[in-house]
Protein backbone atom coordinates (compact mmCIF):
# COMPACT_ATOMS: atom_id res chain seq x y z
CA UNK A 1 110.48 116.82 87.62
CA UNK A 2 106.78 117.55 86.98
CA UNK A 3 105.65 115.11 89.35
CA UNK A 4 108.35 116.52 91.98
CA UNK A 5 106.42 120.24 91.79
CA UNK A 6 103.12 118.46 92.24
CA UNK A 7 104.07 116.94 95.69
CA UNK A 8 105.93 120.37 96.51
CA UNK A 9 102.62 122.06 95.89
CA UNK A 10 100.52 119.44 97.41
CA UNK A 11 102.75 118.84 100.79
CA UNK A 12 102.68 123.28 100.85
CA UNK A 13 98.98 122.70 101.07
CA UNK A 14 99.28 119.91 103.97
CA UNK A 15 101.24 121.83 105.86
CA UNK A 16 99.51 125.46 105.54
CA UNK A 17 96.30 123.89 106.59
CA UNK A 18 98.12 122.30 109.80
CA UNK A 19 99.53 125.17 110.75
CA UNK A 20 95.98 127.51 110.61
CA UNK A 21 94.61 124.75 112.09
CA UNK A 22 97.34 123.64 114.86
CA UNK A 23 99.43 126.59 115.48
CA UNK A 24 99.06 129.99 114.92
CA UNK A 25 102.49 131.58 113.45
CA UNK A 26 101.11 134.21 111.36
CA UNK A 27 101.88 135.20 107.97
CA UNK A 28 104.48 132.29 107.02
CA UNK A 29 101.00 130.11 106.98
CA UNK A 30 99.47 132.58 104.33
CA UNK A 31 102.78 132.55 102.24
CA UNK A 32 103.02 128.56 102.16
CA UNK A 33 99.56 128.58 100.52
CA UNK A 34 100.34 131.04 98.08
CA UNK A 35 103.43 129.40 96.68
CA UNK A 36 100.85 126.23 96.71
CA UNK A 37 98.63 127.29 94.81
CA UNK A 38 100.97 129.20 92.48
CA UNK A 39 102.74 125.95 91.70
CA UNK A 40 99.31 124.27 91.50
CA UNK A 41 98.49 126.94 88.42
CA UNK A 42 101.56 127.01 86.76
CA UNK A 43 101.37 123.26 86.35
CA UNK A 44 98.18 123.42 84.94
CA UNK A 45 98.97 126.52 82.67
CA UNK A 46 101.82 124.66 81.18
CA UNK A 47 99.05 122.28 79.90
CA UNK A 48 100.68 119.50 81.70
CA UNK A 49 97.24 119.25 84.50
CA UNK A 50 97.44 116.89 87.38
CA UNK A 51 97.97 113.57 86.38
CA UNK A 52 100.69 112.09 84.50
């Protein structure tokens, strides 16, 4: 399950930075990279970090 949030999170990043980059569709681009990096800090808050 922990492993499952980190591709969420990382995949969120992936696609925020294709979209400012590629297309520009305003705000929903801004939102994906806050519930990124969210994810991203609740993972390593939990004391769980990055890898496995």
């Amino acid at each position: 399950m922990s492993n499952l949030l980190y591709l969420i999170a990382v995949l969120l990043v992936i696609f925020w930075a294709l979209g400012f980059l590629v297309y520009n569709t305003g705000g929903i681009i801004h939102i994906l990279l806050v519930i990124a990096v969210i994810a991203i800090l609740l993972r390593i808050i939990s004391g769980k970090g990055i890898t496995k």
